[in-house]
N, C-alpha and C. Protein backbone atom coordinates (compact mmCIF):
# COMPACT_ATOMS: atom_id res chain seq x y z
N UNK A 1 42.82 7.24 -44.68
CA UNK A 1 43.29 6.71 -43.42
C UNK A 1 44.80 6.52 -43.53
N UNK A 2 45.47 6.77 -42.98
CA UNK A 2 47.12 6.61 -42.59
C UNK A 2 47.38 5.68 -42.07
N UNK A 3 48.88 5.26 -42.06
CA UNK A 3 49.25 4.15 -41.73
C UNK A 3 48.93 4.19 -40.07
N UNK A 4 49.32 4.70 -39.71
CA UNK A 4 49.29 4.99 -37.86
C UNK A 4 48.08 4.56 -37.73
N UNK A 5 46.73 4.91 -38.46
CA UNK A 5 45.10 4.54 -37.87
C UNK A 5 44.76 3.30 -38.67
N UNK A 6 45.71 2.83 -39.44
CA UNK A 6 45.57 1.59 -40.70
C UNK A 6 45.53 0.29 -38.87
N UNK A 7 47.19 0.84 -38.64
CA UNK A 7 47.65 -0.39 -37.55
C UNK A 7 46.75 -0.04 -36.44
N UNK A 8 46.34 1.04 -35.85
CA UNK A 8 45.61 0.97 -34.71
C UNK A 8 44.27 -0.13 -35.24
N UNK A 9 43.24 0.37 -36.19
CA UNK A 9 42.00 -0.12 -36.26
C UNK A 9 42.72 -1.65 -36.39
N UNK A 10 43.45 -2.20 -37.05
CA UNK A 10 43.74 -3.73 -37.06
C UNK A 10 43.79 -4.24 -35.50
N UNK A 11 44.88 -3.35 -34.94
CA UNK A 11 44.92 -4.06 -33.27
C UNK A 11 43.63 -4.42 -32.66
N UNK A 12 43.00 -2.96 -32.87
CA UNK A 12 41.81 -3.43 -32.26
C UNK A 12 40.79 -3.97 -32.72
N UNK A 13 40.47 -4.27 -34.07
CA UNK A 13 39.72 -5.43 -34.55
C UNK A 13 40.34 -6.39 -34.23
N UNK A 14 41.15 -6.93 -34.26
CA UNK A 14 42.24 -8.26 -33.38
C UNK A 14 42.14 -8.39 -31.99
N UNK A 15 42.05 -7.56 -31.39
CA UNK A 15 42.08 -7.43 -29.67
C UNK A 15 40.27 -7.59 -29.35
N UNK A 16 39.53 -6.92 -30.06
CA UNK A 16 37.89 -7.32 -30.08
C UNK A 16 37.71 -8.98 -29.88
N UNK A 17 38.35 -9.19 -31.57
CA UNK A 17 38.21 -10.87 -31.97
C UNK A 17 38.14 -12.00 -30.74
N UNK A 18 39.66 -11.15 -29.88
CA UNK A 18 39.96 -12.22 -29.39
C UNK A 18 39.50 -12.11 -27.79
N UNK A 19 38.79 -11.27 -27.28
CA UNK A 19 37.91 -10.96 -26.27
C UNK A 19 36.58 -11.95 -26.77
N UNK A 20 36.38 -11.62 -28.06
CA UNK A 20 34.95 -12.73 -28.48
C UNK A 20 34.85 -13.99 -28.48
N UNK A 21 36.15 -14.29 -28.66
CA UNK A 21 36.37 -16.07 -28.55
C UNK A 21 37.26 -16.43 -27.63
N UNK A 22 37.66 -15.78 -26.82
CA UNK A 22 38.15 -16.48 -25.10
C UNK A 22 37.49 -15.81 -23.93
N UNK A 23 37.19 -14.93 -23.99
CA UNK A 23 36.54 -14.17 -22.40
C UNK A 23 35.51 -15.19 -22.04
N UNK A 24 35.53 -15.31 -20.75
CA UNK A 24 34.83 -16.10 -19.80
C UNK A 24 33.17 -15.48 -20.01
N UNK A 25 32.83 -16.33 -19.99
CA UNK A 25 30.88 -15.78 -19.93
C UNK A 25 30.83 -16.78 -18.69
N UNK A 26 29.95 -15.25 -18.34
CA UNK A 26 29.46 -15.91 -16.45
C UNK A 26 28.07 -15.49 -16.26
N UNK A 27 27.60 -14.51 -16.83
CA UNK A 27 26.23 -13.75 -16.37
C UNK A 27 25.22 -13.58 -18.01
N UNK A 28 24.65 -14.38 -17.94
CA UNK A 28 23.51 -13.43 -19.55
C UNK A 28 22.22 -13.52 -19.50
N UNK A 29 21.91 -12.23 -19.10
CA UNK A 29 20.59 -11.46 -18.93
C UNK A 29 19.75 -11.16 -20.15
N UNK A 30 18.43 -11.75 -20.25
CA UNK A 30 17.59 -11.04 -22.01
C UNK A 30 16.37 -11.02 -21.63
N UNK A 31 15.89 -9.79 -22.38
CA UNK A 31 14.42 -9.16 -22.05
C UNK A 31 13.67 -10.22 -22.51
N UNK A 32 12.17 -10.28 -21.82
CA UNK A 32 11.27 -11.26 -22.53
C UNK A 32 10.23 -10.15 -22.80
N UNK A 33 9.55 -11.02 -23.91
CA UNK A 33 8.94 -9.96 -24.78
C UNK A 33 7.39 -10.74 -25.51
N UNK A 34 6.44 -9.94 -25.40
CA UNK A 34 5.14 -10.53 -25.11
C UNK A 34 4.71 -10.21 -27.21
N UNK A 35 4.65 -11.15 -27.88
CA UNK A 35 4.37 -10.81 -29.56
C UNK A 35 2.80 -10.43 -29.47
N UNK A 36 2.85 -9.06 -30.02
CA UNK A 36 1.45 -8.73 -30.14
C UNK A 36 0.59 -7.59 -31.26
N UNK A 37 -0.59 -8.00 -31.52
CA UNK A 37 -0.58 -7.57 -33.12
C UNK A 37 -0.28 -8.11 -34.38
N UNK A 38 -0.51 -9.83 -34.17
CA UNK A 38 -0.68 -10.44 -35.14
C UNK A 38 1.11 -10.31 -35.06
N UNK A 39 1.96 -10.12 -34.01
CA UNK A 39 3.25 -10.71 -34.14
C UNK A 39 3.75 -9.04 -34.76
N UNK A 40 3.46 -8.30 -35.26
CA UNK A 40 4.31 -6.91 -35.94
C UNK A 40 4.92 -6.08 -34.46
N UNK A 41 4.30 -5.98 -33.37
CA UNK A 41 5.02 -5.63 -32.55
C UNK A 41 5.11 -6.12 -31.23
N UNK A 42 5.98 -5.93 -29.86
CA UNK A 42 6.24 -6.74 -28.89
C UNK A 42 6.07 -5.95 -27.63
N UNK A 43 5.29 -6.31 -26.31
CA UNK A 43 6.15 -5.40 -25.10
C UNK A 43 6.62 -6.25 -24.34
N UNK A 44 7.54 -5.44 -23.48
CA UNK A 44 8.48 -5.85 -22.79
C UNK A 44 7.75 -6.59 -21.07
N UNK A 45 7.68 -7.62 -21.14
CA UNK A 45 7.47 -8.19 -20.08
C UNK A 45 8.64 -8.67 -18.57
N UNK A 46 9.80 -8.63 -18.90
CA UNK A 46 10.37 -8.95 -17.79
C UNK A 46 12.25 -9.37 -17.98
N UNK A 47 12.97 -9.54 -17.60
CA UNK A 47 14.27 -9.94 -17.88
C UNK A 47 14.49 -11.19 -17.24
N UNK A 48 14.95 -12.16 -18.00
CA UNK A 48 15.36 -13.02 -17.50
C UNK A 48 16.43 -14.04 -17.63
N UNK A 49 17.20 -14.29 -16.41
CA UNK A 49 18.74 -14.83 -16.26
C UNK A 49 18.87 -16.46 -16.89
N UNK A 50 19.58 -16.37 -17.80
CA UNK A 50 19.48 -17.14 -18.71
C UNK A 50 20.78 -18.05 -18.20
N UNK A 51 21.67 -17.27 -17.50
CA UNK A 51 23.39 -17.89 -17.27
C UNK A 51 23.73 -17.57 -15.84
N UNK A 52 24.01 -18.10 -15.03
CA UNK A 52 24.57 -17.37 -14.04
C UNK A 52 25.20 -18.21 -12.96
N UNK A 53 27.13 -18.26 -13.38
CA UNK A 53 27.76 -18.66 -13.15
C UNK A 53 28.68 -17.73 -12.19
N UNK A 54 28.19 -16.86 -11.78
CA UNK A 54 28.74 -15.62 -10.94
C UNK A 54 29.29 -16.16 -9.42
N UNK A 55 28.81 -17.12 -8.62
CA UNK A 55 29.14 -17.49 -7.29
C UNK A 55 29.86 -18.64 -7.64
N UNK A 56 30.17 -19.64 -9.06
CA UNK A 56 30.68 -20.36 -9.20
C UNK A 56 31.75 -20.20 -9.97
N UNK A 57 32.40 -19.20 -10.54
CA UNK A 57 33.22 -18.73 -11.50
C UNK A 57 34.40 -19.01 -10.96
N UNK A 58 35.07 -20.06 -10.89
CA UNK A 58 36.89 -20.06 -10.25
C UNK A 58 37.59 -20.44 -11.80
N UNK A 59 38.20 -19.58 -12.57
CA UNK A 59 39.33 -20.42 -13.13
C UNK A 59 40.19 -21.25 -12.99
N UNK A 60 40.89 -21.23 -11.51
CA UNK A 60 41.63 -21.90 -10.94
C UNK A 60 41.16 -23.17 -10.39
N UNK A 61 39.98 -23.46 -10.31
CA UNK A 61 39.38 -24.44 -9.77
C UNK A 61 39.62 -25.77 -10.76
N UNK A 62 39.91 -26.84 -10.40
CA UNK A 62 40.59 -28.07 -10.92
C UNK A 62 38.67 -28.81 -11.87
N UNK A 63 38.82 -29.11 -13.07
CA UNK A 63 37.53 -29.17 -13.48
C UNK A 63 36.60 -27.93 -14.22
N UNK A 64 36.93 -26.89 -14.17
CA UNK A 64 36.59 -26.09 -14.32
C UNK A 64 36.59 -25.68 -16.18
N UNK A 65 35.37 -25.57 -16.68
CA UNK A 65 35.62 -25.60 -18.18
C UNK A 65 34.84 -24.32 -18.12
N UNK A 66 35.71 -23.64 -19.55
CA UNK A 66 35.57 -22.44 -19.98
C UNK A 66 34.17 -22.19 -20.64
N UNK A 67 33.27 -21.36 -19.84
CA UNK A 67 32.16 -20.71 -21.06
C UNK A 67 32.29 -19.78 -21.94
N UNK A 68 32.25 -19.71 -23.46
CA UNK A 68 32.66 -18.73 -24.37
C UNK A 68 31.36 -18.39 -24.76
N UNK A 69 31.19 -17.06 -24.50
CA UNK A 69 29.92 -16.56 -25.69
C UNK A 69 29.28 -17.09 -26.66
N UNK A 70 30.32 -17.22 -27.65
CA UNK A 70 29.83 -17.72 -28.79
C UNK A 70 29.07 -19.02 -29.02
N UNK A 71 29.95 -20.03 -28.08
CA UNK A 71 29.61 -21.12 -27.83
C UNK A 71 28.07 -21.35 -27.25
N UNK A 72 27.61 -20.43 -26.99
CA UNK A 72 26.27 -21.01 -26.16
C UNK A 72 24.76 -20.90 -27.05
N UNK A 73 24.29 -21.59 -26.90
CA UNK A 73 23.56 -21.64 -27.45
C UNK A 73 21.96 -20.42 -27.03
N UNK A 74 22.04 -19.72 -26.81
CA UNK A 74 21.06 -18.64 -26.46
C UNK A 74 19.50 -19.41 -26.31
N UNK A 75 18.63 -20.07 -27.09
CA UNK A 75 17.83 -20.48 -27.59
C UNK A 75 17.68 -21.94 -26.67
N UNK A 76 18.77 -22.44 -26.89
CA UNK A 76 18.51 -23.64 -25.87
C UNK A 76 18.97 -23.60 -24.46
N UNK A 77 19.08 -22.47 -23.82
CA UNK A 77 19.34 -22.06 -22.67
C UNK A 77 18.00 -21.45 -22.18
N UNK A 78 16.84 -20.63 -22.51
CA UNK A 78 15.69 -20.68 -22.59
C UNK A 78 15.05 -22.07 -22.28
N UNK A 79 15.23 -23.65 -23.01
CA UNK A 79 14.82 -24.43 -22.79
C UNK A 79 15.23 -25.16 -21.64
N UNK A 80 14.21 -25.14 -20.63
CA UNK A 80 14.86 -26.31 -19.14
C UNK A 80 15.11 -27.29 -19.12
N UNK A 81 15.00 -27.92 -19.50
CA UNK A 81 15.16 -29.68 -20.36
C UNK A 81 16.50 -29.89 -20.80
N UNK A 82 16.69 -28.86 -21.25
CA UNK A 82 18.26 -28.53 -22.00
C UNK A 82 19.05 -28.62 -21.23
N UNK A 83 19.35 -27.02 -20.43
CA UNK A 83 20.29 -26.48 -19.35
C UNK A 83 19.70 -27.10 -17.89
N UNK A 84 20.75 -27.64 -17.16
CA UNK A 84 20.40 -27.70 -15.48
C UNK A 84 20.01 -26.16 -14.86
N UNK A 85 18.61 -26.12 -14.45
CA UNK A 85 18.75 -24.84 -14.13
C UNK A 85 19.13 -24.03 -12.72
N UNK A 86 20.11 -23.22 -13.23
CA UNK A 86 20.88 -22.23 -12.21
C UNK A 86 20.60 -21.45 -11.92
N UNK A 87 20.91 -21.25 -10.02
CA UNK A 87 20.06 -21.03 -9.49
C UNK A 87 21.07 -19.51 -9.18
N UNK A 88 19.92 -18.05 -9.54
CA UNK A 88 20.26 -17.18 -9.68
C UNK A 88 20.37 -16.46 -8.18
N UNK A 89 21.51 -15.41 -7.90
CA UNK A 89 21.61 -14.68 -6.85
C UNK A 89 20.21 -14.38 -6.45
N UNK A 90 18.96 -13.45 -7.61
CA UNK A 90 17.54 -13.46 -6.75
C UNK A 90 17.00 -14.36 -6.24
N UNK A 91 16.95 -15.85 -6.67
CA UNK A 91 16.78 -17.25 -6.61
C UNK A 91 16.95 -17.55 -5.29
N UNK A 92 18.11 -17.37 -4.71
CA UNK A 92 19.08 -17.83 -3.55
C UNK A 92 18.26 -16.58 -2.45
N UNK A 93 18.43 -15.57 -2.73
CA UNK A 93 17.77 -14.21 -1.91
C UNK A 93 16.32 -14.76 -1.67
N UNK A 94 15.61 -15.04 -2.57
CA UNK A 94 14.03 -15.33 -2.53
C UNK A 94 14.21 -16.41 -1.30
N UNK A 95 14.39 -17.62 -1.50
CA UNK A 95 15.02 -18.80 -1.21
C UNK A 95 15.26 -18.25 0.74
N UNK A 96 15.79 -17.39 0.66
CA UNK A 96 15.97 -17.02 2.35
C UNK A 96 15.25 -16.01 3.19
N UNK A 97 14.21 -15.20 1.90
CA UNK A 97 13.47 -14.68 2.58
C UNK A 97 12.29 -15.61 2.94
N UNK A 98 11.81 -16.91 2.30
CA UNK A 98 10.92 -17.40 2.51
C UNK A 98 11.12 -18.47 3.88
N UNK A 99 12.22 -18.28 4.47
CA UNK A 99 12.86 -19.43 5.28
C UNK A 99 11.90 -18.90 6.86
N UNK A 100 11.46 -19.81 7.53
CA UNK A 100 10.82 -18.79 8.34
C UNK A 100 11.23 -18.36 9.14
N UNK A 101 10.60 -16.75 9.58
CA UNK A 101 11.31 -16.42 11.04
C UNK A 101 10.61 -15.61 11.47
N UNK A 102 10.00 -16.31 12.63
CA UNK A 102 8.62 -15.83 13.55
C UNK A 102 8.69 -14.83 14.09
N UNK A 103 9.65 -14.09 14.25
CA UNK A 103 9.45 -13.10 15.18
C UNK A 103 9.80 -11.83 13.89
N UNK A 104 10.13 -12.06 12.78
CA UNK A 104 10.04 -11.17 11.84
C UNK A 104 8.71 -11.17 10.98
N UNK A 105 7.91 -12.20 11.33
CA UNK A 105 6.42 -12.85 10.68
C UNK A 105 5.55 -12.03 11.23
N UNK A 106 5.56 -11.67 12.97
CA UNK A 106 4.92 -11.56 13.97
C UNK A 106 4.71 -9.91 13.48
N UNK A 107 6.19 -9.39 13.43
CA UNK A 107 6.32 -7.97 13.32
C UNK A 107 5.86 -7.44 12.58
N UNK A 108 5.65 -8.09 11.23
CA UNK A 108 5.06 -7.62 10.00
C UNK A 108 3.48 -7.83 9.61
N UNK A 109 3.15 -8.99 10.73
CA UNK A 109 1.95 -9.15 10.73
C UNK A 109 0.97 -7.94 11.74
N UNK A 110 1.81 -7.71 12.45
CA UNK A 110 1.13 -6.46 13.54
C UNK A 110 1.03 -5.41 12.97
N UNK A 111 2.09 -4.76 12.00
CA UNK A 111 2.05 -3.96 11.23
C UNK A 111 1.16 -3.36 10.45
N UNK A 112 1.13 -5.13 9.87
CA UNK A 112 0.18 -4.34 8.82
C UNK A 112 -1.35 -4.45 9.24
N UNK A 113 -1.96 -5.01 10.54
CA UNK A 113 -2.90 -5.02 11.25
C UNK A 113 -2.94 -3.47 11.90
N UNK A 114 -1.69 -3.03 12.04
CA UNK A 114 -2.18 -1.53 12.84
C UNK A 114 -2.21 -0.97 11.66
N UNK A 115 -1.60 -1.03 10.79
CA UNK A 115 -1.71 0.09 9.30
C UNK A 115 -2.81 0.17 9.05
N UNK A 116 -3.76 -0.87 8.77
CA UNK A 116 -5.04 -0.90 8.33
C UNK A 116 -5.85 0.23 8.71
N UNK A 117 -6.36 1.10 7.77
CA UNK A 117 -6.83 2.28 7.62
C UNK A 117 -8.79 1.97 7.74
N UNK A 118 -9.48 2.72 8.04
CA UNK A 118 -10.86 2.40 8.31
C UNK A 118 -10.80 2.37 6.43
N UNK A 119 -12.31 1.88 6.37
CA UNK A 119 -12.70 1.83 4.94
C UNK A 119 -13.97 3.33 4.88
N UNK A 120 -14.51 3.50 5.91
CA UNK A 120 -15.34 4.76 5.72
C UNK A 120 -14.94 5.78 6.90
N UNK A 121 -14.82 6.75 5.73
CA UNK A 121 -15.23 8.10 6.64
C UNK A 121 -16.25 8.92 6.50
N UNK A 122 -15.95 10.18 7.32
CA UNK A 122 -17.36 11.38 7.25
C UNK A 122 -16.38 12.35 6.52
N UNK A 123 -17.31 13.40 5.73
CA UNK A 123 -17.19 14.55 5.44
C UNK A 123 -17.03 15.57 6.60
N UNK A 124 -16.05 16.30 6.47
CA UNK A 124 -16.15 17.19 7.34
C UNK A 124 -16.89 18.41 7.63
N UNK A 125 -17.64 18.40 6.60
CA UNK A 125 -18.90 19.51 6.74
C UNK A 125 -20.07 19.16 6.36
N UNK A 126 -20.40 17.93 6.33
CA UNK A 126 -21.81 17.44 6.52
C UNK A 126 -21.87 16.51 7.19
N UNK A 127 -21.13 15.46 7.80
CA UNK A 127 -21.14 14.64 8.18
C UNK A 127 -21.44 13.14 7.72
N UNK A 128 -22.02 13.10 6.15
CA UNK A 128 -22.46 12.21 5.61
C UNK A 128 -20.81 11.16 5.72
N UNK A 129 -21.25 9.71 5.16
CA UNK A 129 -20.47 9.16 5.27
C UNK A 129 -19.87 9.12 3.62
N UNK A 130 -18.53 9.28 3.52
CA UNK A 130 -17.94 8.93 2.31
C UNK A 130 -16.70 7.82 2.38
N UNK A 131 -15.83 7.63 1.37
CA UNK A 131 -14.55 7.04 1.31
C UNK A 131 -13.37 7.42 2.40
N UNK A 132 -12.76 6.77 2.81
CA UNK A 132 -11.90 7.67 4.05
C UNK A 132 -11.18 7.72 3.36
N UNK A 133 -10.48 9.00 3.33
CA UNK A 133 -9.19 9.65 2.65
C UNK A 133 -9.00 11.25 3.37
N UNK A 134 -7.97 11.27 3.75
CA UNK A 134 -7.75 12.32 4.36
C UNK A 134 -7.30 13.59 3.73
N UNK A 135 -6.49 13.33 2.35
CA UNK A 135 -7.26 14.11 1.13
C UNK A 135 -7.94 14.84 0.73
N UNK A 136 -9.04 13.81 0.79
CA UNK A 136 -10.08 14.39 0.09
C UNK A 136 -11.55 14.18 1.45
N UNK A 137 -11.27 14.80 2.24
CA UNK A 137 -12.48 14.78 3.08
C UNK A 137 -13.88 15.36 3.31
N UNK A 138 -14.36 15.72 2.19
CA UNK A 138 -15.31 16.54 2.03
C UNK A 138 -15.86 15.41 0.77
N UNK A 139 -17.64 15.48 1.01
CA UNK A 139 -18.28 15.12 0.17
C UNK A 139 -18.29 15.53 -1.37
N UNK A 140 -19.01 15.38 -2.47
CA UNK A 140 -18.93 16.08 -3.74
C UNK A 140 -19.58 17.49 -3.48
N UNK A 141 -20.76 17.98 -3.24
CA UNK A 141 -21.15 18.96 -2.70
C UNK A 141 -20.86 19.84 -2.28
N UNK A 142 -20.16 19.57 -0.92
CA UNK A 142 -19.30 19.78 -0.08
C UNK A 142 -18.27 20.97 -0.47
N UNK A 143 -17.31 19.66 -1.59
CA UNK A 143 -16.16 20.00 -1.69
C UNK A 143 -16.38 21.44 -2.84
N UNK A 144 -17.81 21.37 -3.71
CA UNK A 144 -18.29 22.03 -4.42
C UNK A 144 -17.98 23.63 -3.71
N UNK A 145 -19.00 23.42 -2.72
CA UNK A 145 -18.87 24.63 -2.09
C UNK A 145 -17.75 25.41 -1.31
N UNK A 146 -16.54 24.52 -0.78
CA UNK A 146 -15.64 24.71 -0.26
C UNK A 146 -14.35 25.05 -1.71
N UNK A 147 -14.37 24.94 -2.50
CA UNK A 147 -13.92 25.33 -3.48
C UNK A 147 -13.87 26.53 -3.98
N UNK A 148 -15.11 27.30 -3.60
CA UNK A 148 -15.05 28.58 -4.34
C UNK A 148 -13.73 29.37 -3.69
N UNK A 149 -13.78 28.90 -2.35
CA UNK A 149 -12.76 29.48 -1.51
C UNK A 149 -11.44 29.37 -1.38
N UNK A 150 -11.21 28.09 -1.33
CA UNK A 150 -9.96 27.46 -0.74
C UNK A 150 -9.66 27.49 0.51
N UNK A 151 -10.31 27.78 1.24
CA UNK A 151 -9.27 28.20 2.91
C UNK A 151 -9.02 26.84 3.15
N UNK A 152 -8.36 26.35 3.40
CA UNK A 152 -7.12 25.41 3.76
C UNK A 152 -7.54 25.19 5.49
N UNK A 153 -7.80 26.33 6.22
CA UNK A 153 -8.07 26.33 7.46
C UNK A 153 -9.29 26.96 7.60
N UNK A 154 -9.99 26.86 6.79
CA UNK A 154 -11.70 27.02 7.54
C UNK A 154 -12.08 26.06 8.15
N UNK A 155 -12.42 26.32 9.54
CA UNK A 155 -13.43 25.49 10.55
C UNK A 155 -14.20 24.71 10.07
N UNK A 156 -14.44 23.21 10.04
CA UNK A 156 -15.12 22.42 9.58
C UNK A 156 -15.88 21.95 10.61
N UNK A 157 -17.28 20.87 11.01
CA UNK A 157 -18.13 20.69 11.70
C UNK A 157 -17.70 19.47 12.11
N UNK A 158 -17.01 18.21 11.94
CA UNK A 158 -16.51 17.04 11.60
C UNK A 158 -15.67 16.55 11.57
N UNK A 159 -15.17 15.19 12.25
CA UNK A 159 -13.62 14.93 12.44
C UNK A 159 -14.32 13.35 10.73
N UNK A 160 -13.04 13.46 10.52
CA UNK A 160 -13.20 12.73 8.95
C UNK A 160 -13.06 11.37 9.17
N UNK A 161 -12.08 10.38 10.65
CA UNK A 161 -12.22 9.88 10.80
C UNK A 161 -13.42 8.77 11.37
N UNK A 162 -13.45 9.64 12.55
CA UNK A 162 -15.20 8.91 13.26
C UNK A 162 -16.16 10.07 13.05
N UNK A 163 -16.25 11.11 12.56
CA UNK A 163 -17.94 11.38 11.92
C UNK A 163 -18.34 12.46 13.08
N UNK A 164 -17.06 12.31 14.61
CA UNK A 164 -17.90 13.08 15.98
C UNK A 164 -17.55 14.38 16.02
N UNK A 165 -18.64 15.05 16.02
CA UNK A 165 -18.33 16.69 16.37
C UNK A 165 -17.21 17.23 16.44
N UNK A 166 -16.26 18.11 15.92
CA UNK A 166 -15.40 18.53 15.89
C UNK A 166 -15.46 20.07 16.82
N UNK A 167 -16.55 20.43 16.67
CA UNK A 167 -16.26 22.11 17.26
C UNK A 167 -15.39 23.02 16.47
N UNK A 168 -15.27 22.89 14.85
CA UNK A 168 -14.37 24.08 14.42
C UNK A 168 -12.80 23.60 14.40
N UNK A 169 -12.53 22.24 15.27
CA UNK A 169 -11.15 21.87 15.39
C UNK A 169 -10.93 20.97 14.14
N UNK A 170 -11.75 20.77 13.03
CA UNK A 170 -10.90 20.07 11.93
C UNK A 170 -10.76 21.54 10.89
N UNK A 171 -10.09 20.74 9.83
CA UNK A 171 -10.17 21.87 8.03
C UNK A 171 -9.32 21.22 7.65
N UNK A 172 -9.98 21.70 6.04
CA UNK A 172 -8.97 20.89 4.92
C UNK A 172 -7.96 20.33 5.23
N UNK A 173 -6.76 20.90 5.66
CA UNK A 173 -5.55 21.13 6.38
C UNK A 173 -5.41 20.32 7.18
N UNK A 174 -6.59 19.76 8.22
CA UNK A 174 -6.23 19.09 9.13
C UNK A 174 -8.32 18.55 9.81
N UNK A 175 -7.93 17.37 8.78
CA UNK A 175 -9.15 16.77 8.86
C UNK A 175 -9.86 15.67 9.96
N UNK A 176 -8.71 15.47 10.66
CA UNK A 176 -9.12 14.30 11.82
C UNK A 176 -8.55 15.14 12.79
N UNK A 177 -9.48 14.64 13.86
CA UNK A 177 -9.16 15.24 15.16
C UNK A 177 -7.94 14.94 15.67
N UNK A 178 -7.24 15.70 16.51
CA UNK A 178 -5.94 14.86 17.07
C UNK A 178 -5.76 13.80 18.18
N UNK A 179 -6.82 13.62 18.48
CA UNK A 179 -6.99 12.20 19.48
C UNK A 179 -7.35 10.99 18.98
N UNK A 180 -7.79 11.15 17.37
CA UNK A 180 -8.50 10.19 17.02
C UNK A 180 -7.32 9.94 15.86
N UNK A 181 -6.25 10.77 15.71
CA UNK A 181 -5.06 10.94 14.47
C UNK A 181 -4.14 9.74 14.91
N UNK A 182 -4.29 9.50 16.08
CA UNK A 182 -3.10 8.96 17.18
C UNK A 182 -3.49 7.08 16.44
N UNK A 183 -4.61 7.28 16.39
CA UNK A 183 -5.22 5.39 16.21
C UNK A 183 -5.07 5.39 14.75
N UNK A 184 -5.31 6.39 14.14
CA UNK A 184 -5.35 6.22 12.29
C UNK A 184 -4.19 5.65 11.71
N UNK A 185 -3.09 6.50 12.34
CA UNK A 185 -1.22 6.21 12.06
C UNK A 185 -0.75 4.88 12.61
């Protein structure tokens, strides 16, 4: 190593140092982790905000004491008893989605009342009743026999939603009738 990369690596082991023991700590995020297997290995269950001084961070603010990295205790920041606990940007977000507001309650409640999908359908070529899925609209049998083929648009006997005569107007492709497609969506 030469003198030129002797003095660089010093600066910046010096310039590191001193980022480690004055930079402001405002935010510290750590995975939580579930011990399993008699403790030899871990999975990862979730992240969680351990610090978060981010909406309160003024240097300039009169009172205001410095958080250093080093200084903190990691371990007893985990403990609530310990730390006052701070209340994180998701915290604050959660916090205002739960605030109520009826006419955004209303909207979401209709929603998901029209979303609601039947729980049974028919096969489209026997008519028996199966799982509604538009998918998969054909019985096991069914789908047995419609397999050898594939046509995508072979005439089926059956709308998949309500079970009523189709006339040739459903297939794979297009398994509910289109009058009855209108109420499904």
């Amino acid at each position: 190593m030469n003198l030129t990369e002797k003095v660089y690596q010093e600066h910046a082991d010096q310039h590191y140092a001193l980022l480690e023991d004055s930079a402001h700590c405002v935010y510290i995020k750590r995975p939580v982790f579930k011990k399993v297997l008699l403790g030899l290995s871990k999975n990862y269950l979730r992240s969680e905000v351990l610090l978060d001084l981010f909406d309160s961070f003024d240097p300039n603010k009169r009172g205001y004491e410095r958080v250093v990295y080093q200084d903190i205790d990691v371990i007893s920041l985990e403990d609530k008893e310990v730390v006052p606990v701070l209340k994180t940007r998701s915290e604050k977000r959660l916090e205002k989605d739960q605030k109520p507001d009826f006419g955004k309650k209303l909207k979401k409640e209709k929603l998901f009342t029209e979303s609601k999908k039947p729980k049974v359908g028919y096969c489209i070529r026997t008519g028996e009743e199966i799982p509604f899925n538009p998918e998969r609209p054909f019985s096991y049998n069914a789908y047995r026999s419609w397999v050898q083929f594939e046509n995508y648009d072979f005439p089926e006997k059956y709308c998949h939603e309500t079970g009523k005569a189709s006339n040739g107007k459903t297939s794979m492709a297009n398994p509910i009738l289109k009058n009855s497609y209108s109420s499904w969506r």
